[in-house]
Protein backbone atom coordinates (compact mmCIF):
# COMPACT_ATOMS: atom_id res chain seq x y z
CA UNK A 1 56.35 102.22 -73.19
CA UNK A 2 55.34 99.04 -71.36
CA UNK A 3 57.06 100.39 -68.18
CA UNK A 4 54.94 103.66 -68.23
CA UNK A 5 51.84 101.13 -68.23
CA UNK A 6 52.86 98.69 -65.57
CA UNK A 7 53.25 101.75 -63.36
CA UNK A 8 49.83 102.55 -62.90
CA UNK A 9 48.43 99.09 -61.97
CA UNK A 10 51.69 98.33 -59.42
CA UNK A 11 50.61 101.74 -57.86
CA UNK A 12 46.78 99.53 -57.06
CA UNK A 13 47.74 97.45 -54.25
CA UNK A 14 50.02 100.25 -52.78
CA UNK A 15 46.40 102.42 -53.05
CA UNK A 16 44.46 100.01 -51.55
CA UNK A 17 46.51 99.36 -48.62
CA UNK A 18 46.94 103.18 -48.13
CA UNK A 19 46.25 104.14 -44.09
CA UNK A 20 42.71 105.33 -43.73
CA UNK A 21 42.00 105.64 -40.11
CA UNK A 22 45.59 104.84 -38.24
CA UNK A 23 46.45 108.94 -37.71
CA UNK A 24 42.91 110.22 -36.21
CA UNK A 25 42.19 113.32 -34.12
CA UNK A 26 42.03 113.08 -30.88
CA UNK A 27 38.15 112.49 -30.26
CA UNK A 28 38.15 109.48 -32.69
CA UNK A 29 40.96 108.09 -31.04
CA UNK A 30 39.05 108.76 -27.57
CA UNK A 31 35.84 107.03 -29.23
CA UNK A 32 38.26 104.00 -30.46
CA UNK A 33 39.74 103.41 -27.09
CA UNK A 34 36.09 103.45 -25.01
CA UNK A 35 34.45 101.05 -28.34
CA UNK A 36 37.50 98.35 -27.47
CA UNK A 37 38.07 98.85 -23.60
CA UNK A 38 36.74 96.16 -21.62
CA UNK A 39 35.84 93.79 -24.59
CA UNK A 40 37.55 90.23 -24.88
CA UNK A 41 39.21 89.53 -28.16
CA UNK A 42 39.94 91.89 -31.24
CA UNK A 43 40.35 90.85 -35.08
CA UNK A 44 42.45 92.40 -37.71
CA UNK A 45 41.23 91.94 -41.26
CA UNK A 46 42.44 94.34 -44.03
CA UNK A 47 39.84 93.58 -46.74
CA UNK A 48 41.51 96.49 -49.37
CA UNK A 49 45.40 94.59 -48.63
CA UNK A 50 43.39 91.65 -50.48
CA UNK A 51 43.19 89.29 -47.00
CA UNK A 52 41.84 86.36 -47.75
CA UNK A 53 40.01 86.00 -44.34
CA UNK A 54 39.89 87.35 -40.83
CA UNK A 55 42.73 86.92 -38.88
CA UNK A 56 42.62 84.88 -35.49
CA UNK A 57 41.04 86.83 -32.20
CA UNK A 58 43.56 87.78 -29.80
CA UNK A 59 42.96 89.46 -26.60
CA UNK A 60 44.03 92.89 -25.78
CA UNK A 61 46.62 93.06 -23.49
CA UNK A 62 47.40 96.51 -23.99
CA UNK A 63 45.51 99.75 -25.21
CA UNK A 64 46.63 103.53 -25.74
CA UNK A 65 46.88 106.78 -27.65
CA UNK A 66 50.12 108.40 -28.76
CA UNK A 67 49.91 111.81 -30.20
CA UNK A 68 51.69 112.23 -33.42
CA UNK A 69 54.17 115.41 -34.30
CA UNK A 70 51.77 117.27 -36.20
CA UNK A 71 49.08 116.91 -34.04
CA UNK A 72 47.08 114.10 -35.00
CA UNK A 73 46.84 110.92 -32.68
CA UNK A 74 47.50 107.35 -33.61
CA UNK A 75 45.74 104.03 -31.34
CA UNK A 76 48.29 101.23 -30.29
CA UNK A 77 47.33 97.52 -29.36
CA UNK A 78 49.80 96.04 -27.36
CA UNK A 79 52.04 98.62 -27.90
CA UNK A 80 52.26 98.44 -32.07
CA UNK A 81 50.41 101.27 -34.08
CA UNK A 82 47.46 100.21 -35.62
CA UNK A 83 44.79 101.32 -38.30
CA UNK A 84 41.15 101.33 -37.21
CA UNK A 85 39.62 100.86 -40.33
CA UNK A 86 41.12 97.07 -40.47
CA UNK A 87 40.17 96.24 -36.73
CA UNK A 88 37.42 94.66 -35.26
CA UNK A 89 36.59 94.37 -31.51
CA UNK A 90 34.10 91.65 -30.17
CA UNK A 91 30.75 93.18 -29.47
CA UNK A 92 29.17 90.00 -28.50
CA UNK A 93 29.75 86.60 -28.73
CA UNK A 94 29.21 85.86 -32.17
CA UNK A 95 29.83 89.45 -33.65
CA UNK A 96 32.66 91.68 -34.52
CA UNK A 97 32.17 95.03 -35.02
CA UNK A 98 34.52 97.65 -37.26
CA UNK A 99 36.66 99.56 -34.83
CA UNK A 100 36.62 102.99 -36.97
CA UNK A 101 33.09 102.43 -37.58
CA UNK A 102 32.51 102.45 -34.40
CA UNK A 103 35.33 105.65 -33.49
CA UNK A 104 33.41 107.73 -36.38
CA UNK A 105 36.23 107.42 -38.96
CA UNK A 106 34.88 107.31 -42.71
CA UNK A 107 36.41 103.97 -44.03
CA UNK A 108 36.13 102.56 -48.24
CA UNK A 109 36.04 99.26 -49.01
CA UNK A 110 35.67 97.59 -45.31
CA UNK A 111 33.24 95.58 -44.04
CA UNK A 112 30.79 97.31 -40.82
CA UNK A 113 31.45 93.92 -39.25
CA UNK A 114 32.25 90.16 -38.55
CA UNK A 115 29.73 87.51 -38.07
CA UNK A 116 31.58 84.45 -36.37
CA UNK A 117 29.42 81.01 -37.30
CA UNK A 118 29.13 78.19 -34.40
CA UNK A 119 32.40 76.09 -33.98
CA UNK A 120 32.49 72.91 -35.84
CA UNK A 121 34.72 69.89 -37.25
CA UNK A 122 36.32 72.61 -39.27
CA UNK A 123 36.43 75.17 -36.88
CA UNK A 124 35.28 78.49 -36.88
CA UNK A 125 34.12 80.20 -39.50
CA UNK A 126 33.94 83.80 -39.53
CA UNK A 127 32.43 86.05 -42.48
CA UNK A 128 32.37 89.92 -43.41
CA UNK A 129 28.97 90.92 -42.75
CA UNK A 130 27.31 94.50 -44.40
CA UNK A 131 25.48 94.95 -40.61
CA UNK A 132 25.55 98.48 -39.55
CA UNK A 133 26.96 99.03 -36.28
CA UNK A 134 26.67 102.67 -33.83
CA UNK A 135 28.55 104.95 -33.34
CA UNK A 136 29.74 105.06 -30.06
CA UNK A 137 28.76 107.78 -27.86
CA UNK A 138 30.89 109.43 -24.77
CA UNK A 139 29.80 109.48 -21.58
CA UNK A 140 28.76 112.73 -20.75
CA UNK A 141 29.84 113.80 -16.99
CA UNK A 142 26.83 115.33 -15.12
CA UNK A 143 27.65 117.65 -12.79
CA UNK A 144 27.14 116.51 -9.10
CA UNK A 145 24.05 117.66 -7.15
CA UNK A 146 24.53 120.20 -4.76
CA UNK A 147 23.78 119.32 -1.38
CA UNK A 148 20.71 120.07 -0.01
CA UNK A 149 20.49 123.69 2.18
CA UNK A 150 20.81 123.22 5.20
CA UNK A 151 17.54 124.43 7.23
CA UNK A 152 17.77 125.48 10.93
CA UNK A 153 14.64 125.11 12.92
CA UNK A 154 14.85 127.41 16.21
CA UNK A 155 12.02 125.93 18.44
CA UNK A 156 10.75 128.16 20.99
CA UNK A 157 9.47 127.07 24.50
CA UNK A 158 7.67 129.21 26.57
CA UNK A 159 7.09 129.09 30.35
CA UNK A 160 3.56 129.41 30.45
CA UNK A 161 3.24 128.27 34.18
CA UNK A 162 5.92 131.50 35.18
CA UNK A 163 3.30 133.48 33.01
CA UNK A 164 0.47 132.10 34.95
CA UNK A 165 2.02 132.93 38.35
CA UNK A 166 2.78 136.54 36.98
CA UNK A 167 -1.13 136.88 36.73
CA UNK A 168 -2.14 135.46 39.56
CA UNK A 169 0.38 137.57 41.88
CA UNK A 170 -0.95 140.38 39.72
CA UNK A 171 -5.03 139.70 40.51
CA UNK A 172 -3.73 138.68 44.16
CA UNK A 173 -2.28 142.42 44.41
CA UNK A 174 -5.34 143.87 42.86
CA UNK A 175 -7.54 141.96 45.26
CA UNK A 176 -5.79 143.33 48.37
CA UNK A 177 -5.67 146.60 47.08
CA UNK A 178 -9.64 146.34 46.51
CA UNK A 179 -9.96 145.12 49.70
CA UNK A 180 -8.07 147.63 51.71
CA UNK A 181 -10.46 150.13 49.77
CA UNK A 182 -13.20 149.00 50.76
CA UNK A 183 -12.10 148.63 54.25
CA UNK A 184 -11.06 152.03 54.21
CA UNK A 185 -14.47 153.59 52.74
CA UNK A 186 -16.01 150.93 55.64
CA UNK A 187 -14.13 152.56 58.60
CA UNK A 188 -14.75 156.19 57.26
CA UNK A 189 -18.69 156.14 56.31
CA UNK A 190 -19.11 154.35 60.21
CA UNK A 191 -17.13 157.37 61.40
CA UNK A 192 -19.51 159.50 59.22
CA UNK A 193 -22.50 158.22 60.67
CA UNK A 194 -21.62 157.94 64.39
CA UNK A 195 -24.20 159.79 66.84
CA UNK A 196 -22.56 163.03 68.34
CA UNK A 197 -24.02 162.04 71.74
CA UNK A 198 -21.58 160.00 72.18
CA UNK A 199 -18.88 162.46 71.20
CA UNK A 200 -20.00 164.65 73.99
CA UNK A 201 -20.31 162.08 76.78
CA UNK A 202 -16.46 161.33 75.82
CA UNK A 203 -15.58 165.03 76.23
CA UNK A 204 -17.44 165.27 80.18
């Protein structure tokens, strides 16, 4: 009998230290690795294993994804597999914030994030703090701009002085056709209106 009732309470800590967000799919892992790339230090603190305190930051040396047999994706820091929900990356200088909090992962019993208290004689002390942190959100590619059309301008000259000379060589013409008419009608109305006296004294 008292074996059946130390069962249940050794099966606690195994409960508590149960994985909640080290096998994710593949967009929380995605959302994991852009919350910690590019930020200093990380902190692992695994407040449901019954850690005392935060461990020590450490700087990531190396970050990745590995995609599990059935499907589901697992984060590794410097190469090791590790559980978001017990990670916390350094969101600024005196704040750590949940990893899997930040990935979207739905975590129990963990802390949002760290606050890290100004060094002193006894070091640095660094407490769980209930401070909400945001989701992080995915850049969103834009598609690029299409290049302007291209617009062809087709400029025209015209040769207005060859234009001018065609109407002046056309009046010109005119004019010396006018005036050989009227030379002509001239020559005929004095011929018209010459005495005929003077036709006969031609003809003795």
């Amino acid at each position: 009998m008292k074996a059946l009732l130390v069962i249940p309470f050794l099966l606690v800590p195994a409960m508590a230290h149960a994985d909640q967000c080290e096998l994710v799919s593949d967009d929380v892992a995605t959302h994991a690795l852009s919350a910690m790339r590019g930020k200093p230090n990380v902190i692992e603190y695994c407040e449901p294993c019954g850690d005392k305190a935060p461990g020590e930051p450490h700087a990531i040396d190396h970050l990745a994804k590995q995609r599990d047999t059935d499907g589901s994706y697992a984060v590794t820091l410097d190469k090791r597999e590790v559980d978001l929900a017990y990670l916390y990356v350094q969101t600024a200088p005196s704040t750590y914030e949940n990893v899997a909090a930040l990935a979207g992962c739905p975590t129990s019993g963990v802390s949002p994030s760290l606050h890290v208290d100004d060094a002193s004689d006894r070091g640095v002390l660094i407490t769980a703090s209930d401070r909400p942190v945001t989701h992080v959100q995915l850049a969103v590619e834009e598609p690029p701009t299409p290049p302007p059309a291209t617009v062809t301008y087709v400029i025209e000259t015209r040769d207005h002085l060859g234009i001018w000379a065609v109407v002046a060589a056309c009046a010109l013409s005119s004019g010396l056709w006018a005036l050989a008419t009227v030379l002509l009608l001239r020559r005929r109305r004095a011929i018209a209106m010459r005495p005929r006296a003077i036709d006969m004294v031609d003809r003795s």
